[in-house]
C-alpha atoms as a PDB file:
ATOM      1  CA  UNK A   1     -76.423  73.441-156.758  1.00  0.00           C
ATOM      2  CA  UNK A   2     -76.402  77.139-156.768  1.00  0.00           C
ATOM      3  CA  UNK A   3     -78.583  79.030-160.079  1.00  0.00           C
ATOM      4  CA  UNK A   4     -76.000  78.917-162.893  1.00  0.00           C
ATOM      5  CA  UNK A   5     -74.276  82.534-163.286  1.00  0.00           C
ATOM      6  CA  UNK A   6     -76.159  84.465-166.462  1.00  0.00           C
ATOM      7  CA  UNK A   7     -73.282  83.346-169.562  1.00  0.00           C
ATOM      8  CA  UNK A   8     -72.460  80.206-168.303  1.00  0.00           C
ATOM      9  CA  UNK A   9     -73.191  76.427-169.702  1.00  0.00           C
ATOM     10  CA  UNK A  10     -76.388  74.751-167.932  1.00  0.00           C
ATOM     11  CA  UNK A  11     -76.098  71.007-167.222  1.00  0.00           C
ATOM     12  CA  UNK A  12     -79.054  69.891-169.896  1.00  0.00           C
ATOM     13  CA  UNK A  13     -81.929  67.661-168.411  1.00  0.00           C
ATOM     14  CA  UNK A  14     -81.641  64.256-168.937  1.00  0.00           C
ATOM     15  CA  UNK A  15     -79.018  64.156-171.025  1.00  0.00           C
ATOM     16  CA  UNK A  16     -77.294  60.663-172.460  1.00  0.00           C
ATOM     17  CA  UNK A  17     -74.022  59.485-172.115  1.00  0.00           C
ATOM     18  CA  UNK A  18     -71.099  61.905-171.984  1.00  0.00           C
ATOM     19  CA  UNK A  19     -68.691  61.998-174.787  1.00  0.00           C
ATOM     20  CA  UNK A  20     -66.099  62.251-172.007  1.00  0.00           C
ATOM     21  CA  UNK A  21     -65.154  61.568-168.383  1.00  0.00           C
ATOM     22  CA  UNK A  22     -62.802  63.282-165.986  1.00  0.00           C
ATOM     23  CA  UNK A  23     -60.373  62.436-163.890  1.00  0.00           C
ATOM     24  CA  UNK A  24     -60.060  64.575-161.243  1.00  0.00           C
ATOM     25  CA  UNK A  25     -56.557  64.974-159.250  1.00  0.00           C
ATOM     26  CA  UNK A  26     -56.132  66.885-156.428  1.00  0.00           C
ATOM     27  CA  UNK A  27     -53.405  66.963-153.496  1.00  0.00           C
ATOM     28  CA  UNK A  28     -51.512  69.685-151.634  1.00  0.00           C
ATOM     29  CA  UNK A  29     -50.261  72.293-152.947  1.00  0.00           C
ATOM     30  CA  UNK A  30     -46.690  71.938-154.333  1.00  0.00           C
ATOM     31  CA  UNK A  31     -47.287  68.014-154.855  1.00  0.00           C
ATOM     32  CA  UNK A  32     -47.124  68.172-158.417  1.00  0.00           C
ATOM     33  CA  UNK A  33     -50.601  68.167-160.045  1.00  0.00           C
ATOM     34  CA  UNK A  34     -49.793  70.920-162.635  1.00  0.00           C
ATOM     35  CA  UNK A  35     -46.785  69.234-163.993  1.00  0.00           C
ATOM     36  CA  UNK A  36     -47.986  65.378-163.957  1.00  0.00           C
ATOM     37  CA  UNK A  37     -51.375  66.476-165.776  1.00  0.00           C
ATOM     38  CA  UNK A  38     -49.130  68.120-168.473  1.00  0.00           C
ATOM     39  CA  UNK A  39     -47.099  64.599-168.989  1.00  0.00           C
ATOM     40  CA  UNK A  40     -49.628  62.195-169.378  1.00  0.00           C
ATOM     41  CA  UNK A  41     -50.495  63.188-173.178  1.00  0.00           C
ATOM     42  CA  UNK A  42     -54.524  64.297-172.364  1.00  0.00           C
ATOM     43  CA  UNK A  43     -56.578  67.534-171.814  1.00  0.00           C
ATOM     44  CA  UNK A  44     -56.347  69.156-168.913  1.00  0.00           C
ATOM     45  CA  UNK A  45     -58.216  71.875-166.931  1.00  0.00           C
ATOM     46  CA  UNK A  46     -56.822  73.758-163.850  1.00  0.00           C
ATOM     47  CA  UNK A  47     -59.161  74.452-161.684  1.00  0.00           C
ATOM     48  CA  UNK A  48     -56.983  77.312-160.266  1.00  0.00           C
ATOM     49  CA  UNK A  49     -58.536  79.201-162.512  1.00  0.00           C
ATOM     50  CA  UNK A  50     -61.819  79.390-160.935  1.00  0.00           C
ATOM     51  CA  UNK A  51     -60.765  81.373-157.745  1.00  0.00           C
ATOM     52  CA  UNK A  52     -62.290  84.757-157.653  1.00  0.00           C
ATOM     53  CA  UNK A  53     -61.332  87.889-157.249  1.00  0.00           C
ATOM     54  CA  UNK A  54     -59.829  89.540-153.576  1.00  0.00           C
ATOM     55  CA  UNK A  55     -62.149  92.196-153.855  1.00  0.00           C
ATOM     56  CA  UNK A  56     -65.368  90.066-154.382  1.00  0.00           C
ATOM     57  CA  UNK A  57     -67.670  90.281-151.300  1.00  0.00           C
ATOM     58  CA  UNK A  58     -67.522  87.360-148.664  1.00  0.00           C
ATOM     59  CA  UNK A  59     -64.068  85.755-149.456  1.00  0.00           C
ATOM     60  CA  UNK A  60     -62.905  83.956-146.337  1.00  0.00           C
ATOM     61  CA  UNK A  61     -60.379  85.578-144.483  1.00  0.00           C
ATOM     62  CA  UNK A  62     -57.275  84.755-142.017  1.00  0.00           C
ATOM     63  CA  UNK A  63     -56.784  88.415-140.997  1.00  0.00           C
ATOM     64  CA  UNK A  64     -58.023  91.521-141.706  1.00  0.00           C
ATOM     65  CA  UNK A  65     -56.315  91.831-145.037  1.00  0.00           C
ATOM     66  CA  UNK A  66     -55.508  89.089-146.180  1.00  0.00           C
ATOM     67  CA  UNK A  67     -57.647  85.789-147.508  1.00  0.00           C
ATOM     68  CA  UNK A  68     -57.662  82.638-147.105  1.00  0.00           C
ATOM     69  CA  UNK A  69     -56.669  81.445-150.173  1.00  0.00           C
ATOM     70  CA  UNK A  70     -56.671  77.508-149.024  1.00  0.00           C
ATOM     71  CA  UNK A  71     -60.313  77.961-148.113  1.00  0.00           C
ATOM     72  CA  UNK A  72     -63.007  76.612-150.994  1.00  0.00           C
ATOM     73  CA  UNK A  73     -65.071  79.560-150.412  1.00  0.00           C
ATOM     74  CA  UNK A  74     -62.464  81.756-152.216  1.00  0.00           C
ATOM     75  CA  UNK A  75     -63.236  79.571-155.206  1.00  0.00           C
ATOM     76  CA  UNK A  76     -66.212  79.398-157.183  1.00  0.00           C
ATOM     77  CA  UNK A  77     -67.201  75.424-157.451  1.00  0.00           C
ATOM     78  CA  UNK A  78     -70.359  76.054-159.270  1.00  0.00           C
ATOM     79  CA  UNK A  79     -68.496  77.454-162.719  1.00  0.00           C
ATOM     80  CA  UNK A  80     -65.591  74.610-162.305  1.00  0.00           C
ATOM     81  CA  UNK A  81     -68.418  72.243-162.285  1.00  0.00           C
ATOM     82  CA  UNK A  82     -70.257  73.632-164.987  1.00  0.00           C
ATOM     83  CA  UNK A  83     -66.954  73.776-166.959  1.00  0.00           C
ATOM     84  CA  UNK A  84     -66.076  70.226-166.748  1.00  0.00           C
ATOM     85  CA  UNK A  85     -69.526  69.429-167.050  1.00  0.00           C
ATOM     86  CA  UNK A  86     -69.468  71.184-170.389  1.00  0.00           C
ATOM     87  CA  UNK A  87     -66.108  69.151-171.599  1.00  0.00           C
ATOM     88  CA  UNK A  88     -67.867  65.992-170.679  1.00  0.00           C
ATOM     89  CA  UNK A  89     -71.232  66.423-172.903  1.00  0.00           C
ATOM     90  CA  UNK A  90     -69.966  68.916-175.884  1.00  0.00           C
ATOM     91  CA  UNK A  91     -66.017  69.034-175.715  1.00  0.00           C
ATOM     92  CA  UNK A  92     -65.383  72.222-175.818  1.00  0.00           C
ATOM     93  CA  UNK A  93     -65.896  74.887-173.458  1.00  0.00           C
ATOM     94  CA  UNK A  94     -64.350  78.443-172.621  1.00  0.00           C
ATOM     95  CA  UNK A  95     -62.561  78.548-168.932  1.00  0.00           C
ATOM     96  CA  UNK A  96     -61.363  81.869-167.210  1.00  0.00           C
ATOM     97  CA  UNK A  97     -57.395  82.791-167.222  1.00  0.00           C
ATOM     98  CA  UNK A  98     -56.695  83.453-163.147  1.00  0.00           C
ATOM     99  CA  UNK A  99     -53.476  85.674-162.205  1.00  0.00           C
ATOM    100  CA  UNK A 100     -52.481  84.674-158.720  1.00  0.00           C
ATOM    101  CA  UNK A 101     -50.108  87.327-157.882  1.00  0.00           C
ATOM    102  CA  UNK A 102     -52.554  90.222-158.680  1.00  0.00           C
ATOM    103  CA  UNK A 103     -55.796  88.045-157.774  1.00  0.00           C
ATOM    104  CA  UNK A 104     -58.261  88.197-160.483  1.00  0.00           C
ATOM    105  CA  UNK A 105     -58.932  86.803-164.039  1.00  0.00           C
ATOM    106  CA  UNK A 106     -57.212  88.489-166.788  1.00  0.00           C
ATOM    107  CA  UNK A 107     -58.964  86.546-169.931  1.00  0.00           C
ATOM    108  CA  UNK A 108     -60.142  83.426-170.878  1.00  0.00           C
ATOM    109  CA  UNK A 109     -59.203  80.533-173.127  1.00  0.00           C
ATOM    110  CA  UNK A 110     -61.015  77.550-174.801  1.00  0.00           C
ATOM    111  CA  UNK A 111     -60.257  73.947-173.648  1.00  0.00           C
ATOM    112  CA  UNK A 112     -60.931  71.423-176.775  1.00  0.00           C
ATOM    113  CA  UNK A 113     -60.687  67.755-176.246  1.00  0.00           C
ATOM    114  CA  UNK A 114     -60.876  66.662-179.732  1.00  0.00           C
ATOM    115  CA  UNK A 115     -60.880  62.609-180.107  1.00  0.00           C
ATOM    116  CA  UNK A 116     -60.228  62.099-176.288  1.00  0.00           C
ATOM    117  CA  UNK A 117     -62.683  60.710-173.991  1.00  0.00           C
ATOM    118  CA  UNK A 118     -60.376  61.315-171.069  1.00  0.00           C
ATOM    119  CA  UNK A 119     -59.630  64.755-169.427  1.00  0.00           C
ATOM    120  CA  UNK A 120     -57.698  65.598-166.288  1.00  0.00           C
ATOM    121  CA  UNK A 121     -59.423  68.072-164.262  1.00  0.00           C
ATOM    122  CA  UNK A 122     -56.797  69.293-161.438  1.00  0.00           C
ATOM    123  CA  UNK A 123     -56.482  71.643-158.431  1.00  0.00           C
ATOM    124  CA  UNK A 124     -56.728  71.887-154.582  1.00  0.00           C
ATOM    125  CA  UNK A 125     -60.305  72.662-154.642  1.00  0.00           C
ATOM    126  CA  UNK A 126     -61.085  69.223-157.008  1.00  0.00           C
ATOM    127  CA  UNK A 127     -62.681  67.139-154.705  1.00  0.00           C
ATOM    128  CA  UNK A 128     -64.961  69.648-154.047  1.00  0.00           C
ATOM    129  CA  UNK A 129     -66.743  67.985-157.339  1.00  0.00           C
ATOM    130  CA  UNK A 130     -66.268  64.656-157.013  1.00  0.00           C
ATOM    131  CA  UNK A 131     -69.940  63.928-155.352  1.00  0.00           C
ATOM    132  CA  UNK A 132     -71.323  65.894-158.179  1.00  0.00           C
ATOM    133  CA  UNK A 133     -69.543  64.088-160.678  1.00  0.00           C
ATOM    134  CA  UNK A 134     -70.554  60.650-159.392  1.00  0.00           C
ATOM    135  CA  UNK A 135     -73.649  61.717-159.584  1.00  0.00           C
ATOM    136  CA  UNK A 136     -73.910  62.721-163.204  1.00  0.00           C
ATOM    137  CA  UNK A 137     -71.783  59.571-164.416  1.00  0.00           C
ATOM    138  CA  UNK A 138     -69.527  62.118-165.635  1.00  0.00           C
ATOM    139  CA  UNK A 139     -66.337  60.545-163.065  1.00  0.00           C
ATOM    140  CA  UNK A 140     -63.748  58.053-165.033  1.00  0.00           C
ATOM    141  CA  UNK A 141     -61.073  58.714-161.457  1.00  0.00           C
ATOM    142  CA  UNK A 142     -60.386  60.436-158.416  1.00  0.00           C
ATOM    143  CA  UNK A 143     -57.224  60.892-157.563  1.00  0.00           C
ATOM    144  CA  UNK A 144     -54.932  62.334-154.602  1.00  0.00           C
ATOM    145  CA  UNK A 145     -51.147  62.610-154.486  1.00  0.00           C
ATOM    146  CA  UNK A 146     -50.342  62.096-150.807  1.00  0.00           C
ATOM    147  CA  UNK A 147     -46.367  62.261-150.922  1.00  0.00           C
ATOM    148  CA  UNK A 148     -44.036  63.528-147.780  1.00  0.00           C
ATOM    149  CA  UNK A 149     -45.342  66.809-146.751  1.00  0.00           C
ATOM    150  CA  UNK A 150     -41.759  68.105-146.216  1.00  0.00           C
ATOM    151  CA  UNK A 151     -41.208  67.678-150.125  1.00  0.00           C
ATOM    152  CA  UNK A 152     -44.379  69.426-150.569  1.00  0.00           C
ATOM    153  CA  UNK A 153     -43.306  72.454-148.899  1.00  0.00           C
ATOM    154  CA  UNK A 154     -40.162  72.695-150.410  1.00  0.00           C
ATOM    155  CA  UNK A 155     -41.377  72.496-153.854  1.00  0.00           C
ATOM    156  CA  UNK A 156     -44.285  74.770-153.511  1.00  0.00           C
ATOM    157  CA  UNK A 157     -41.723  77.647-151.624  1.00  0.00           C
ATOM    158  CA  UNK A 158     -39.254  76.802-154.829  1.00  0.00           C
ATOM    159  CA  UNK A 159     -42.727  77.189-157.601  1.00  0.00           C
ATOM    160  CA  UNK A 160     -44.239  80.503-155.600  1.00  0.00           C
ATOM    161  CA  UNK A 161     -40.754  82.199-155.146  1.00  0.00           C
ATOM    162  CA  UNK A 162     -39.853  81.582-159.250  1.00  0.00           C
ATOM    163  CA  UNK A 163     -43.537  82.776-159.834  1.00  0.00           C
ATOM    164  CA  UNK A 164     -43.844  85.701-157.295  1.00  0.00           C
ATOM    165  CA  UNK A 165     -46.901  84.535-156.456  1.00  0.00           C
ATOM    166  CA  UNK A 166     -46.549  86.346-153.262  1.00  0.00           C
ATOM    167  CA  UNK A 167     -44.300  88.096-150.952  1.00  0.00           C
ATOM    168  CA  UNK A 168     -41.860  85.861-149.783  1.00  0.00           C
ATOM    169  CA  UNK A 169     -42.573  86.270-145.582  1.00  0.00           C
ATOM    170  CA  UNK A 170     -46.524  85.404-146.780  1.00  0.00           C
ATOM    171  CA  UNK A 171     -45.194  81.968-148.565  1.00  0.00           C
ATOM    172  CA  UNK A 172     -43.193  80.801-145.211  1.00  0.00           C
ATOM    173  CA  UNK A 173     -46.575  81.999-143.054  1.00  0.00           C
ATOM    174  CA  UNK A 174     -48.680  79.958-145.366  1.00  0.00           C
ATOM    175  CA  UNK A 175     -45.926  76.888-146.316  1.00  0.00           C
ATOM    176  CA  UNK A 176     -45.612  76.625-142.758  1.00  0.00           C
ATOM    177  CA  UNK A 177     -49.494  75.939-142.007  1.00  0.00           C
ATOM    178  CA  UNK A 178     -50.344  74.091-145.140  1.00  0.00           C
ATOM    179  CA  UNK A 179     -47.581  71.908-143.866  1.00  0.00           C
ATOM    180  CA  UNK A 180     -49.278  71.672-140.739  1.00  0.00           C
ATOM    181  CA  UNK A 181     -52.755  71.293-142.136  1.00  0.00           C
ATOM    182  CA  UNK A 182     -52.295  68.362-144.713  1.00  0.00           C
ATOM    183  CA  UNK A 183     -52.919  65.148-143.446  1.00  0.00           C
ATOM    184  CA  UNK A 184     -56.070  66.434-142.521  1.00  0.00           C
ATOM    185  CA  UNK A 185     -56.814  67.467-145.699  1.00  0.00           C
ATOM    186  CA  UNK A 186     -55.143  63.974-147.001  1.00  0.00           C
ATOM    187  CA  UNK A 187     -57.935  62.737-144.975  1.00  0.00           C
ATOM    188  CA  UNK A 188     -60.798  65.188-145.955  1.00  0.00           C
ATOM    189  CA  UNK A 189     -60.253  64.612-149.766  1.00  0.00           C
ATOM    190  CA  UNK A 190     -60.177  60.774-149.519  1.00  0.00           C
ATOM    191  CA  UNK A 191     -63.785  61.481-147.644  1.00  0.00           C
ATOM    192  CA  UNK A 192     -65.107  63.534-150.319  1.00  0.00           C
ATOM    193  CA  UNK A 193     -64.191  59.840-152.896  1.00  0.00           C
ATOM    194  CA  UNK A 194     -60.682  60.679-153.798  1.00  0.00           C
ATOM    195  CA  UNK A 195     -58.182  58.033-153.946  1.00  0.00           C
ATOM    196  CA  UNK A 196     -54.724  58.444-152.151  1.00  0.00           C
ATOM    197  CA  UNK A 197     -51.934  57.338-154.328  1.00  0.00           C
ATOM    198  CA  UNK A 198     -47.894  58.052-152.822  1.00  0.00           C
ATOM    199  CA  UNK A 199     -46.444  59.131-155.394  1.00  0.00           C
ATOM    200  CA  UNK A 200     -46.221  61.235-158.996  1.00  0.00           C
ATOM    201  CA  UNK A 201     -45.249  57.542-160.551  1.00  0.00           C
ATOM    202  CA  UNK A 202     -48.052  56.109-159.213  1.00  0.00           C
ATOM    203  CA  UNK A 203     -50.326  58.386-160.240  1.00  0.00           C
ATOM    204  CA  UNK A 204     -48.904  58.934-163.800  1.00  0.00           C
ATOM    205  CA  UNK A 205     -49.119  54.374-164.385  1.00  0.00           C
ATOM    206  CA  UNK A 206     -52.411  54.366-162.752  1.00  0.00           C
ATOM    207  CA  UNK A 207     -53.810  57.663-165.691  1.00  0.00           C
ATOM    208  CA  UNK A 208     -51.615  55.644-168.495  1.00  0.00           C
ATOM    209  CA  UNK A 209     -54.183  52.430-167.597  1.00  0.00           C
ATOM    210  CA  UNK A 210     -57.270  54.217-167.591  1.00  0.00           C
ATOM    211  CA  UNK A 211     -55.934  56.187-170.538  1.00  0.00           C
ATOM    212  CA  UNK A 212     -55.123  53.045-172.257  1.00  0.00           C
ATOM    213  CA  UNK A 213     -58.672  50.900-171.157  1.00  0.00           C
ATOM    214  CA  UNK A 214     -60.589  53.862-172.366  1.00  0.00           C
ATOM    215  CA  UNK A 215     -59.076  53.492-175.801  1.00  0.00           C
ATOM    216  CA  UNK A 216     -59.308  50.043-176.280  1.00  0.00           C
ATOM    217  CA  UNK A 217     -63.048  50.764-175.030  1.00  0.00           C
ATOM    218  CA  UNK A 218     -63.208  53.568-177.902  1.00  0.00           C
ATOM    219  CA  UNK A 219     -61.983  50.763-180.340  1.00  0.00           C
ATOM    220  CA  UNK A 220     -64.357  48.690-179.579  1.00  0.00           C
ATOM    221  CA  UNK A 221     -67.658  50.681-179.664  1.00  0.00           C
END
């Protein structure tokens, strides 16, 4: 791992058991990670939030102007970890506030998980910390929504247009080659320990169990 940024949480040597575990969930853009964490009744972190800047030095780049937004290198992984990393051990931590249509963080806000053991931790870039995670115990579930690309697209073009996330001719140019680009990334996230699931139902009854297991554990201890 990278030196930890001057501000933010450490990972603490040999710490004990987490109060908390993640889930992560991850899957192509437009599949519906946003709006199935929200419905499930726990925490939730988007890991959107972690992109940097356009005018940071190095971001990856499809042209001469414009980035490569779909590339992990135009995200920083080390704070997302650190940030979920922080959830599990104290329950708390303060995340950055990203604007996508202008590019750069505009604030920040403090995630609290209260009572809850479980957290959803969600975002393209999410299986990026899933061999971290394992490693750290910190992992409850790794999940990827691997629905129709073709309802993908059209969902994302419907979210980005309501949102202006972007000119519209940029959303087709990039709809068009996410489209094109996600069963390999089906396949590179179920690599990196992410399990495919087909649907939004599946994934919600499969977070309600775990959910539901991890109280009864609670109960118990």
């Amino acid at each position: 791992m990278a030196p930890a940024q001057e501000g933010l949480f450490q990972l603490p040597d040999g710490f004990r058991r987490p109060r908390a575990q993640v889930i992560i969930l991850t899957g192509p853009s437009g599949s519906g990670k946003t709006s199935l964490a929200s419905r499930v009744g726990l925490p939730s972190l988007s890991l959107d939030d972690f992109y940097r800047g356009d005018d940071e030095e190095g971001m990856p780049m499809l042209s001469e102007n414009v980035v490569d937004w779909d590339d992990p290198a135009s995200w920083d992984g080390d704070a997302a970890f650190l940030a979920v990393a922080q959830l599990c051990i104290e329950g708390q931590a303060e995340v950055p506030i990203y604007d996508i249509p202008s590019n750069q963080r505009t604030g920040a806000r403090t995630i609290t998980l209260g009572q809850n053991r479980l957290f959803i931790a969600e975002g393209i870039f999410a299986s990026e910390l899933v061999p971290r995670l394992i490693e750290e115990g910190l992992l409850a579930d790794a999940i990827c929504i691997a629905r129709s690309p073709l309802k993908n697209a059209w969902f994302r073009f419907l979210r980005d247009v309501a949102e202006a996330r972007k000119p519209v001719h940029v959303l087709v140019y990039r709809g068009a080659r996410l489209t094109r680009l996600e069963p390999g990334k089906i396949r590179q996230w179920r690599n990196q320990g992410c399990r495919p699931v087909p649907s939004l139902d599946t994934a919600e009854s499969d977070i309600l169990l775990l959910r539901h297991r991890t109280r009864l554990a609670q109960s118990g201890d």
